[in-house]
PDB file of N, CA and C in Angstrom:
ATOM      1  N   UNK A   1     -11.841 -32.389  85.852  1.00  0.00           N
ATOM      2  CA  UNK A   1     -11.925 -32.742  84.442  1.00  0.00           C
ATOM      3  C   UNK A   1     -12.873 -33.910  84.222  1.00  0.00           C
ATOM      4  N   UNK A   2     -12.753 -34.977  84.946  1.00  0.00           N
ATOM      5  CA  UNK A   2     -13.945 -36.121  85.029  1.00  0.00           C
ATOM      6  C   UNK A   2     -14.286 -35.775  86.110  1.00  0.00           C
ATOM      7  N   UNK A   3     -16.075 -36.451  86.186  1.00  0.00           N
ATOM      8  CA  UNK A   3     -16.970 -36.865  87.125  1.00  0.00           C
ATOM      9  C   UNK A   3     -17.574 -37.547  87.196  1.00  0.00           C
ATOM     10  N   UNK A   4     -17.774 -38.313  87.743  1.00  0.00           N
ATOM     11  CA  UNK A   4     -18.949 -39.730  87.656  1.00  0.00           C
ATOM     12  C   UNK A   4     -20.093 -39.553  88.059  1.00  0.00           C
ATOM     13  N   UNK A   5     -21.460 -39.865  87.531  1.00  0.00           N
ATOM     14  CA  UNK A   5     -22.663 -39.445  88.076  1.00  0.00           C
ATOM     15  C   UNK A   5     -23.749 -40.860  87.285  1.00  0.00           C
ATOM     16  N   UNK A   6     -24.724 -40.949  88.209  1.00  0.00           N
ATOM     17  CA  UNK A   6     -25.640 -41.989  87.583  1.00  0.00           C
ATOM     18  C   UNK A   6     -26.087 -41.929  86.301  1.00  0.00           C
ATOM     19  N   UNK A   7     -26.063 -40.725  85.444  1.00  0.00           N
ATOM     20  CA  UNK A   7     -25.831 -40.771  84.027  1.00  0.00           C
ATOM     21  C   UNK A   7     -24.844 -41.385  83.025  1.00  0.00           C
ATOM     22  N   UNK A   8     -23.468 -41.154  83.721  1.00  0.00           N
ATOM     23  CA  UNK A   8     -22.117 -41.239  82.966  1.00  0.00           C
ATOM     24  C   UNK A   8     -21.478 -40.757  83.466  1.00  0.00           C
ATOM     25  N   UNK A   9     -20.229 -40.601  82.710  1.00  0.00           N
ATOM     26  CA  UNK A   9     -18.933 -39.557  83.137  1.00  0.00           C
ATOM     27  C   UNK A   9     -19.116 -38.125  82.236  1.00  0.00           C
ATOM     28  N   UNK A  10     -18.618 -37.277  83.200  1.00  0.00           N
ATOM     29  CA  UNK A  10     -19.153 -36.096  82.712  1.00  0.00           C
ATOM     30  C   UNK A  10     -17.386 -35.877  82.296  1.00  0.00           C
ATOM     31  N   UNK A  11     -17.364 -35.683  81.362  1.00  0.00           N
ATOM     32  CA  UNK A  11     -15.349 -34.745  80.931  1.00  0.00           C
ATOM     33  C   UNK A  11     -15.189 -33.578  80.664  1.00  0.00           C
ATOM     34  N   UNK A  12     -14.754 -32.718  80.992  1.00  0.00           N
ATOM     35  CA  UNK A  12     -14.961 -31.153  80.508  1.00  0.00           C
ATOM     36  C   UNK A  12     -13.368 -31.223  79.701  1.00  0.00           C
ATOM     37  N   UNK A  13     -13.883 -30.704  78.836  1.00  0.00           N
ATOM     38  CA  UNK A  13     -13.343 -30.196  77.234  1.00  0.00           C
ATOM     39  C   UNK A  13     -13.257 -28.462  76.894  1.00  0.00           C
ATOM     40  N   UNK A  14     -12.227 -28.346  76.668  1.00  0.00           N
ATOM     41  CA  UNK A  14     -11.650 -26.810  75.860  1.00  0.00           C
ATOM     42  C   UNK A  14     -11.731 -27.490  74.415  1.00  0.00           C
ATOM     43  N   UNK A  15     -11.974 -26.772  73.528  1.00  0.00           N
ATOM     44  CA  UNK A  15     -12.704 -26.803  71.679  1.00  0.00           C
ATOM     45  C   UNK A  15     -11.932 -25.273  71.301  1.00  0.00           C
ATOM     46  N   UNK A  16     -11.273 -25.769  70.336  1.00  0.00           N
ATOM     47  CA  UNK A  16     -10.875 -24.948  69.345  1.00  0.00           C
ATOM     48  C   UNK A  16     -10.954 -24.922  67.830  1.00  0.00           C
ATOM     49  N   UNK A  17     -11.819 -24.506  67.571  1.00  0.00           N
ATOM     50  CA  UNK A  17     -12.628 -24.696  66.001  1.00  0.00           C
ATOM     51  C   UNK A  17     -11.853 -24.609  64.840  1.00  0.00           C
ATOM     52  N   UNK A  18     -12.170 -25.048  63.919  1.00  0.00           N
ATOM     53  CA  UNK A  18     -10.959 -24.289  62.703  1.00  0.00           C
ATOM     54  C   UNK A  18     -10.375 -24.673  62.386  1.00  0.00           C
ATOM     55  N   UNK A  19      -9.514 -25.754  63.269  1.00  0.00           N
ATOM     56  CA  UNK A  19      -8.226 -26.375  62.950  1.00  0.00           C
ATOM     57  C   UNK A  19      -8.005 -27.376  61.964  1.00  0.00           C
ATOM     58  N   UNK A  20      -6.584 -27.840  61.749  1.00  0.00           N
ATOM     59  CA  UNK A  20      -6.224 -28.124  60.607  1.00  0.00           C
ATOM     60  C   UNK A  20      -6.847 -29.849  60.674  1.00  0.00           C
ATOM     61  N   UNK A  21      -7.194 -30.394  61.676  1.00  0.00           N
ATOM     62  CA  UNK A  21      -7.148 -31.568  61.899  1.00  0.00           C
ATOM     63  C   UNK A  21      -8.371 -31.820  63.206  1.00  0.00           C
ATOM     64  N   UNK A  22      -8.794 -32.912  63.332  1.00  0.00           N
ATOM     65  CA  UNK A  22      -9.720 -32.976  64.452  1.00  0.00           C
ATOM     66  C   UNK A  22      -8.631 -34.017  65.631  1.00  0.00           C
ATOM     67  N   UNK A  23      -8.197 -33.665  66.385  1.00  0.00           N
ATOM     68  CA  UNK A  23      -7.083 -34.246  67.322  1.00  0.00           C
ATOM     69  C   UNK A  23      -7.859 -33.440  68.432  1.00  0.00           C
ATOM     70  N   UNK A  24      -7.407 -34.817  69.716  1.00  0.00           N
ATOM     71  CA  UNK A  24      -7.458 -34.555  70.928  1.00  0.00           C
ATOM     72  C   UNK A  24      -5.641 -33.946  71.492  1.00  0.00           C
ATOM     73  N   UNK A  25      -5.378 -32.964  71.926  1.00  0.00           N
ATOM     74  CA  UNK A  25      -3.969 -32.253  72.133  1.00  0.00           C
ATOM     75  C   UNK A  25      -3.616 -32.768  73.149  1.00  0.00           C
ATOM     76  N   UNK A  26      -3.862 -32.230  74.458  1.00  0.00           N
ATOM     77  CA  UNK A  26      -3.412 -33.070  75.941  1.00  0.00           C
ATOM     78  C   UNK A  26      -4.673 -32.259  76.805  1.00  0.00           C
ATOM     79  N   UNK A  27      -4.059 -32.193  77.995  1.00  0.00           N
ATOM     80  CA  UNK A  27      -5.017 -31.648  79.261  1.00  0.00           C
ATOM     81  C   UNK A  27      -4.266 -30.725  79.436  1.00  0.00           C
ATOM     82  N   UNK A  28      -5.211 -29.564  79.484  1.00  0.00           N
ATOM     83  CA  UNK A  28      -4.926 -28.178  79.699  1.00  0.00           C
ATOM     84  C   UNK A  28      -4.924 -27.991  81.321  1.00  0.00           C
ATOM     85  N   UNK A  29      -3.601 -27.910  81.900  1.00  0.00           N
ATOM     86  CA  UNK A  29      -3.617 -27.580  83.512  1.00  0.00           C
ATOM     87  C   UNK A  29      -4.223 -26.718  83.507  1.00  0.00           C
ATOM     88  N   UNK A  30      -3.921 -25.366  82.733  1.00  0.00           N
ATOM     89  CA  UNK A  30      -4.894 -23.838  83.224  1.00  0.00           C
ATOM     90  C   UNK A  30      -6.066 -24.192  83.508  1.00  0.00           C
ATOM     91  N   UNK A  31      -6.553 -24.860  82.461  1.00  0.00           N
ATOM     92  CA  UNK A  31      -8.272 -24.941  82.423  1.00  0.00           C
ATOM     93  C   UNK A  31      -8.774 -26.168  83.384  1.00  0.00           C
ATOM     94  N   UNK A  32      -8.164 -27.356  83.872  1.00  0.00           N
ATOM     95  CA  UNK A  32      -8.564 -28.230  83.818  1.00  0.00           C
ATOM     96  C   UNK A  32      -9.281 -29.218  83.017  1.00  0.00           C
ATOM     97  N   UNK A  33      -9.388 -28.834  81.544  1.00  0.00           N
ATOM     98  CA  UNK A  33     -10.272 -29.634  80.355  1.00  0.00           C
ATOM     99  C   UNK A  33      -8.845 -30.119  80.051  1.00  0.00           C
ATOM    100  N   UNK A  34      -9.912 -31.422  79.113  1.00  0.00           N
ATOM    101  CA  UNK A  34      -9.079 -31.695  77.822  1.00  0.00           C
ATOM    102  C   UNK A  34      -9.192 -30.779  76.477  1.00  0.00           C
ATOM    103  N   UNK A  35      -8.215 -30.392  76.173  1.00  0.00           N
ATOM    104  CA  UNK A  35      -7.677 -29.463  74.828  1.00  0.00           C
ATOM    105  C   UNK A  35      -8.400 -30.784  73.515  1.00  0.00           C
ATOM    106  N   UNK A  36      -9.318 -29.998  72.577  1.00  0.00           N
ATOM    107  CA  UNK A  36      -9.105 -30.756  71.509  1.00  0.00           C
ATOM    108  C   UNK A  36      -9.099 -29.574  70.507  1.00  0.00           C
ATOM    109  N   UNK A  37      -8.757 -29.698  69.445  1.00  0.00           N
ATOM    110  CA  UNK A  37      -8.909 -29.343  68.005  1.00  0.00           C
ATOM    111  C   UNK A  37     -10.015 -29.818  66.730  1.00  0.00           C
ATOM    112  N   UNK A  38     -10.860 -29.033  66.387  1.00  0.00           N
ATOM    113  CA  UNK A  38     -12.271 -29.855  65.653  1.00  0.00           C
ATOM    114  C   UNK A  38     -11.961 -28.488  64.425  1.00  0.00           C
ATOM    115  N   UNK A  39     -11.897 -29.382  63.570  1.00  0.00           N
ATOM    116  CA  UNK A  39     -12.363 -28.973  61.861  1.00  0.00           C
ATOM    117  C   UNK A  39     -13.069 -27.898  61.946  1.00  0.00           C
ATOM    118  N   UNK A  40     -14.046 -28.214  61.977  1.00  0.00           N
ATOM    119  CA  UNK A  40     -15.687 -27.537  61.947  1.00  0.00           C
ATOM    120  C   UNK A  40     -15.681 -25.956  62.376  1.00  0.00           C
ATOM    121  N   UNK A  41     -16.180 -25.343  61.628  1.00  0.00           N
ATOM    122  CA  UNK A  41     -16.369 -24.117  62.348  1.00  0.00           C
ATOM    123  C   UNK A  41     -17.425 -23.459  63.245  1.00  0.00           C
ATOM    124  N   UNK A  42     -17.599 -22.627  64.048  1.00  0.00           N
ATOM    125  CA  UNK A  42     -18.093 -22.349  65.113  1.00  0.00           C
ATOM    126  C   UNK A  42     -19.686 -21.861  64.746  1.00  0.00           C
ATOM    127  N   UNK A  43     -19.884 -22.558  63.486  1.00  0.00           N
ATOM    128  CA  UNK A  43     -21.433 -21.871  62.692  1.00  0.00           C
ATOM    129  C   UNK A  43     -22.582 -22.928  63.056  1.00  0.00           C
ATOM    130  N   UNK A  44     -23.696 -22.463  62.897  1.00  0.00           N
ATOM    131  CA  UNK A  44     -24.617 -23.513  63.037  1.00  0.00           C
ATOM    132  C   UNK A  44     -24.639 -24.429  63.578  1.00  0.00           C
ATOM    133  N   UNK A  45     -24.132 -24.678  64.988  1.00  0.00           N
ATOM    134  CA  UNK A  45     -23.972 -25.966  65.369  1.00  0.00           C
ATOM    135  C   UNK A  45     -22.891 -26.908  64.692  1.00  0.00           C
ATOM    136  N   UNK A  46     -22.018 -26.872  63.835  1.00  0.00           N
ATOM    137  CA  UNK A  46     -21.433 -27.398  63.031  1.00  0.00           C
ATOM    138  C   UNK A  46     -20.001 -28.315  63.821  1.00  0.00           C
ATOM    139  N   UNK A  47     -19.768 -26.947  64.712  1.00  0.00           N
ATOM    140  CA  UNK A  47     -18.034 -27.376  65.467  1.00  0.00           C
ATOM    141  C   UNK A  47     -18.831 -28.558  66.393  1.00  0.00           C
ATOM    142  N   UNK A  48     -19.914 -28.663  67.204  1.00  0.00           N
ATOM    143  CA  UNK A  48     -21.027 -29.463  68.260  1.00  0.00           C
ATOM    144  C   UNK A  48     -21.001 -30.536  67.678  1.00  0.00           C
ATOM    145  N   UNK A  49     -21.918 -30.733  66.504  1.00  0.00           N
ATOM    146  CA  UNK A  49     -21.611 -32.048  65.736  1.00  0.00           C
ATOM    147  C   UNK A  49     -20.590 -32.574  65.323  1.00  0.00           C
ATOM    148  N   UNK A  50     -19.237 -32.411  64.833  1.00  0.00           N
ATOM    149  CA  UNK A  50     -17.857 -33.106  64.841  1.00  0.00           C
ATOM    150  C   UNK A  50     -17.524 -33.230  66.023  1.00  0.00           C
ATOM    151  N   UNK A  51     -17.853 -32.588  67.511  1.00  0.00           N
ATOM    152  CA  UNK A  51     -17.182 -32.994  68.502  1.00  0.00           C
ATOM    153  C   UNK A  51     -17.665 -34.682  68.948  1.00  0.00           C
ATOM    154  N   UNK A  52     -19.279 -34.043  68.823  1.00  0.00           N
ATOM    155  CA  UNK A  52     -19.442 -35.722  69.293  1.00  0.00           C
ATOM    156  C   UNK A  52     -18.985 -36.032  68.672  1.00  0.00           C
ATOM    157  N   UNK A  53     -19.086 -36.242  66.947  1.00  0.00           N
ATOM    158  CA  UNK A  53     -18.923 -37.547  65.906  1.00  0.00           C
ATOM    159  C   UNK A  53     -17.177 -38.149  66.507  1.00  0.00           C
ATOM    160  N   UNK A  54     -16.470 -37.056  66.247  1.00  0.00           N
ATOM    161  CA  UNK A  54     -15.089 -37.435  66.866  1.00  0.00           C
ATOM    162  C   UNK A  54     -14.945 -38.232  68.091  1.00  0.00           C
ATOM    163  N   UNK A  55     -15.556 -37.792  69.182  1.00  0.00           N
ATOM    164  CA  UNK A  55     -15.234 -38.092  70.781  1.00  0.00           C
ATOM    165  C   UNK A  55     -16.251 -39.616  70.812  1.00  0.00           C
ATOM    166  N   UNK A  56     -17.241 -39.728  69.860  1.00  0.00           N
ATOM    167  CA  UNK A  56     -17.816 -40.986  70.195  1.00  0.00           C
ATOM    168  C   UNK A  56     -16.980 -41.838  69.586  1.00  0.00           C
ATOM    169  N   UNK A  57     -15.435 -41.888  68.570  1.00  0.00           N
ATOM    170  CA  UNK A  57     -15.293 -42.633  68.355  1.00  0.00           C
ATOM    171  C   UNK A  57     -14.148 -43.331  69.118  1.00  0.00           C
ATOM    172  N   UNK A  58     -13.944 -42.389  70.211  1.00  0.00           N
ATOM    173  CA  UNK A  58     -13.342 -42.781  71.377  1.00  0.00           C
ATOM    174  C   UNK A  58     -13.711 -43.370  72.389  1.00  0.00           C
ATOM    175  N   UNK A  59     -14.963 -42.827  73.268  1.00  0.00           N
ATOM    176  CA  UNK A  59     -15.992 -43.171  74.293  1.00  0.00           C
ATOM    177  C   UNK A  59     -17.537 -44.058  73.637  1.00  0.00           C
ATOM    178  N   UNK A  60     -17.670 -43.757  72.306  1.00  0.00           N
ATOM    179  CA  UNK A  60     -18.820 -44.173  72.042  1.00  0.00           C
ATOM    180  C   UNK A  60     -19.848 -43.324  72.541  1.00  0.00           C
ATOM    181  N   UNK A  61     -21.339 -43.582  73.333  1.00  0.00           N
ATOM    182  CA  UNK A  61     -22.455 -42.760  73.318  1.00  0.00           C
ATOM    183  C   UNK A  61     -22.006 -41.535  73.802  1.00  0.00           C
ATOM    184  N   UNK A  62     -22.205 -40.725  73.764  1.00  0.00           N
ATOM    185  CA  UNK A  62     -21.310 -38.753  73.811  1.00  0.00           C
ATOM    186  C   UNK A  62     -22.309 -38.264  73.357  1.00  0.00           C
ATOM    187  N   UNK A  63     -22.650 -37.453  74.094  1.00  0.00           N
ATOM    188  CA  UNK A  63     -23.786 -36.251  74.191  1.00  0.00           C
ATOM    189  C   UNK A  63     -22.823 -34.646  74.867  1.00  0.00           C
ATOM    190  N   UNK A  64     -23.285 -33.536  74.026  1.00  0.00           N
ATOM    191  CA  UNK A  64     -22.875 -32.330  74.623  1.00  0.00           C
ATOM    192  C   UNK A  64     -23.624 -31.929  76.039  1.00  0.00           C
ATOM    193  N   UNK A  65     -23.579 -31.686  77.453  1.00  0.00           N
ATOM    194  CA  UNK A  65     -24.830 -31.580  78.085  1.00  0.00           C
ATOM    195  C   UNK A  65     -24.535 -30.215  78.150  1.00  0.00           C
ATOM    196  N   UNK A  66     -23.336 -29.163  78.386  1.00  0.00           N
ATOM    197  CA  UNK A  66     -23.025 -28.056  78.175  1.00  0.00           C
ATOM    198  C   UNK A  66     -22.250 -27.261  78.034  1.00  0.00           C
ATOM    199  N   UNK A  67     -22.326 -25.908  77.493  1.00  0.00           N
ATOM    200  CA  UNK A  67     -21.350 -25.043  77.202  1.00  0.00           C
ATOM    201  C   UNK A  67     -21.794 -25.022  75.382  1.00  0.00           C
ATOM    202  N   UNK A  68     -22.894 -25.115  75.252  1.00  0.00           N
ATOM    203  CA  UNK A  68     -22.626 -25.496  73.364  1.00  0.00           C
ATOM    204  C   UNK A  68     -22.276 -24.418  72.972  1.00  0.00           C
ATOM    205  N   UNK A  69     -22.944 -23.294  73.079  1.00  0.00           N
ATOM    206  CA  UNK A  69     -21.653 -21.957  72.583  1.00  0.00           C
ATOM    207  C   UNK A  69     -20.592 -21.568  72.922  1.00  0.00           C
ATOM    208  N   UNK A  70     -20.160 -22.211  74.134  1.00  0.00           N
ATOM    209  CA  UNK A  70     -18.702 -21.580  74.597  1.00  0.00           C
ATOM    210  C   UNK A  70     -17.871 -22.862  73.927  1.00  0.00           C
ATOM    211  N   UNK A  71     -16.536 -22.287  74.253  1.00  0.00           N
ATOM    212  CA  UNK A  71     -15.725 -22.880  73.859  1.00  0.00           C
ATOM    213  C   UNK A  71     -15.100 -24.674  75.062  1.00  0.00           C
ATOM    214  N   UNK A  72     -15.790 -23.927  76.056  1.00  0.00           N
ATOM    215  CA  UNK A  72     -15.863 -24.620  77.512  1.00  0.00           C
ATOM    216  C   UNK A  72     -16.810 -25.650  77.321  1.00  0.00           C
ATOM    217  N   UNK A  73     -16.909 -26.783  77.180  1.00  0.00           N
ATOM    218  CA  UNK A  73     -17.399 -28.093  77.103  1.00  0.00           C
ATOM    219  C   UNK A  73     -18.295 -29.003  77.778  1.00  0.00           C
ATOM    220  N   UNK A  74     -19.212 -29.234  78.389  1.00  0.00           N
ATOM    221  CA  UNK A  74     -19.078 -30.869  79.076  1.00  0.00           C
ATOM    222  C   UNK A  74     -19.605 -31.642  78.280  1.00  0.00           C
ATOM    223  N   UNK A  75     -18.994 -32.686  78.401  1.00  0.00           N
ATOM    224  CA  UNK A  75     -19.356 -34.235  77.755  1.00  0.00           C
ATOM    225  C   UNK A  75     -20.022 -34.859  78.341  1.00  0.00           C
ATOM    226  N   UNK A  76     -21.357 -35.518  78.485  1.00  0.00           N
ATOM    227  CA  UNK A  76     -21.666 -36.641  79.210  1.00  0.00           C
ATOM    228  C   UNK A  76     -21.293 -38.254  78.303  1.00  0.00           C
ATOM    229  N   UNK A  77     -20.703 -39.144  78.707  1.00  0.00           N
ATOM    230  CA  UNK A  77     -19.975 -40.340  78.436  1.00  0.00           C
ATOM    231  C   UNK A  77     -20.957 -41.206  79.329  1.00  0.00           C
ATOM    232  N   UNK A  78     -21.841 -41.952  78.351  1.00  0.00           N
ATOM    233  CA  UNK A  78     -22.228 -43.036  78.881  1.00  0.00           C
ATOM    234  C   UNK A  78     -21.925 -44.610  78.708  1.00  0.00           C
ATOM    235  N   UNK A  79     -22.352 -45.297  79.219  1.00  0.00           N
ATOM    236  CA  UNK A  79     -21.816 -46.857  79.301  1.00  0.00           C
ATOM    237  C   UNK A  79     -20.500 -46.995  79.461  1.00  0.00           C
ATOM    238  N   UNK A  80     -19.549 -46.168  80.335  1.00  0.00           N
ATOM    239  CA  UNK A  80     -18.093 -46.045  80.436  1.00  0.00           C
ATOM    240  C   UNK A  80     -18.020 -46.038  82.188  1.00  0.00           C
ATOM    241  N   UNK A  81     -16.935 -46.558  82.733  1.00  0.00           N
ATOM    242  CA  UNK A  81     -16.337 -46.491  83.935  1.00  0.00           C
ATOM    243  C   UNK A  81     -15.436 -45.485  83.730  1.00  0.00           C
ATOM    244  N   UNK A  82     -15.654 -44.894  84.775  1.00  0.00           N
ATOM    245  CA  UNK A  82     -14.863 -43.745  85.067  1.00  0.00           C
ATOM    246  C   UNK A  82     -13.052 -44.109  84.888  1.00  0.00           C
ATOM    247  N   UNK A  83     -13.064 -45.520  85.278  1.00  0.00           N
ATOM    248  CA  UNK A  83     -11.299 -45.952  84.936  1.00  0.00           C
ATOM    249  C   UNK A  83     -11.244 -45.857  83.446  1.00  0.00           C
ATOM    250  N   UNK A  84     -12.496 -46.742  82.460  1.00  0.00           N
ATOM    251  CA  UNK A  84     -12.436 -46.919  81.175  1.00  0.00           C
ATOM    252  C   UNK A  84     -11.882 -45.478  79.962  1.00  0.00           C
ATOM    253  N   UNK A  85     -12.858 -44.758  80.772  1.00  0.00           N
ATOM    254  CA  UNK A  85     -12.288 -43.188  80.592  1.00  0.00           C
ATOM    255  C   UNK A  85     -11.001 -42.696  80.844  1.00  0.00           C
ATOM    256  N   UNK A  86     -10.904 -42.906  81.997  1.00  0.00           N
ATOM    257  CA  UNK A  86      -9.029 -42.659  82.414  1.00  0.00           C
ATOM    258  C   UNK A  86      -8.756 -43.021  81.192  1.00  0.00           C
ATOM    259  N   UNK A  87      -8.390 -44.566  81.161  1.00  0.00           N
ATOM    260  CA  UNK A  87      -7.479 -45.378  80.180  1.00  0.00           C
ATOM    261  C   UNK A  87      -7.296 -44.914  78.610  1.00  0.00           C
ATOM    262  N   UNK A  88      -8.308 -44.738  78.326  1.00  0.00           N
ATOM    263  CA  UNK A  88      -8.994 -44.290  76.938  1.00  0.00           C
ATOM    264  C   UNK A  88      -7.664 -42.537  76.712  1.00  0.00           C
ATOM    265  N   UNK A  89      -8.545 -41.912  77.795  1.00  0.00           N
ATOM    266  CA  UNK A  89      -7.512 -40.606  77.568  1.00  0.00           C
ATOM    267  C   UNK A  89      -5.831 -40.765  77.834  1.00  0.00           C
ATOM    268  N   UNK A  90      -5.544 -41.397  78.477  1.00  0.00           N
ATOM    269  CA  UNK A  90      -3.912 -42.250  79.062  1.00  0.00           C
ATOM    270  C   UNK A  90      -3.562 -42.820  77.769  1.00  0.00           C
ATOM    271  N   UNK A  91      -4.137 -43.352  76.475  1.00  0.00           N
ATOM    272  CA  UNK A  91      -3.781 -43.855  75.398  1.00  0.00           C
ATOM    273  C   UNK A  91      -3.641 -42.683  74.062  1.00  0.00           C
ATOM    274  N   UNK A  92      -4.726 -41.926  74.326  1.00  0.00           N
ATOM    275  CA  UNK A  92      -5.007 -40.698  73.579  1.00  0.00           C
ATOM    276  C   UNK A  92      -3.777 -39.344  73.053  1.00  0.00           C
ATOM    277  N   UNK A  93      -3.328 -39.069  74.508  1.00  0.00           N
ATOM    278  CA  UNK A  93      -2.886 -38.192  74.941  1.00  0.00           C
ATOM    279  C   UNK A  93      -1.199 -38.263  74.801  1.00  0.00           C
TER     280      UNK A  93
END
């Protein structure tokens, strides 16, 4: 689910569009992601842009690096320690 790399932390994320609310849910054992819920619908790039806007206001700089059409995620998280991240989701969740 995290990785650390000379970029950032990479987090892989499950996205479920549509929903009533933009909430982070918990960590999906099946998948190994974090489960979130985003407003936005799956058009135009639309659900992509609320994820960052949302997730940066957790981690701050948040970039999609892939999966933008799937529902399957990665995050790259920069200027974060891989603990800072832990903690962040340990408060979240």
């Amino acid at each position: 689910m995290l990785k650390e790399t000379k970029e950032g932390i990479l987090l892989e994320i499950f996205v479920s569009p549509n929903a009533k609310k933009n909430e982070i849910v918990g960590i999906n054992e099946w998948r190994k992601r974090l489960d979130i819920k985003i407003k936005a619908p799956p058009v135009e790039g639309k659900a992509n842009k609320e994820i960052v806007k949302f997730l940066s206001k957790y981690f701050g700089d948040v970039e999609i690096v892939s999966g933008e059409k799937s529902q399957k995620k990665t995050i790259l998280i920069k200027n974060k320690s891989l603990k800072e991240v832990e903690d962040i989701i340990k408060k979240v969740i």
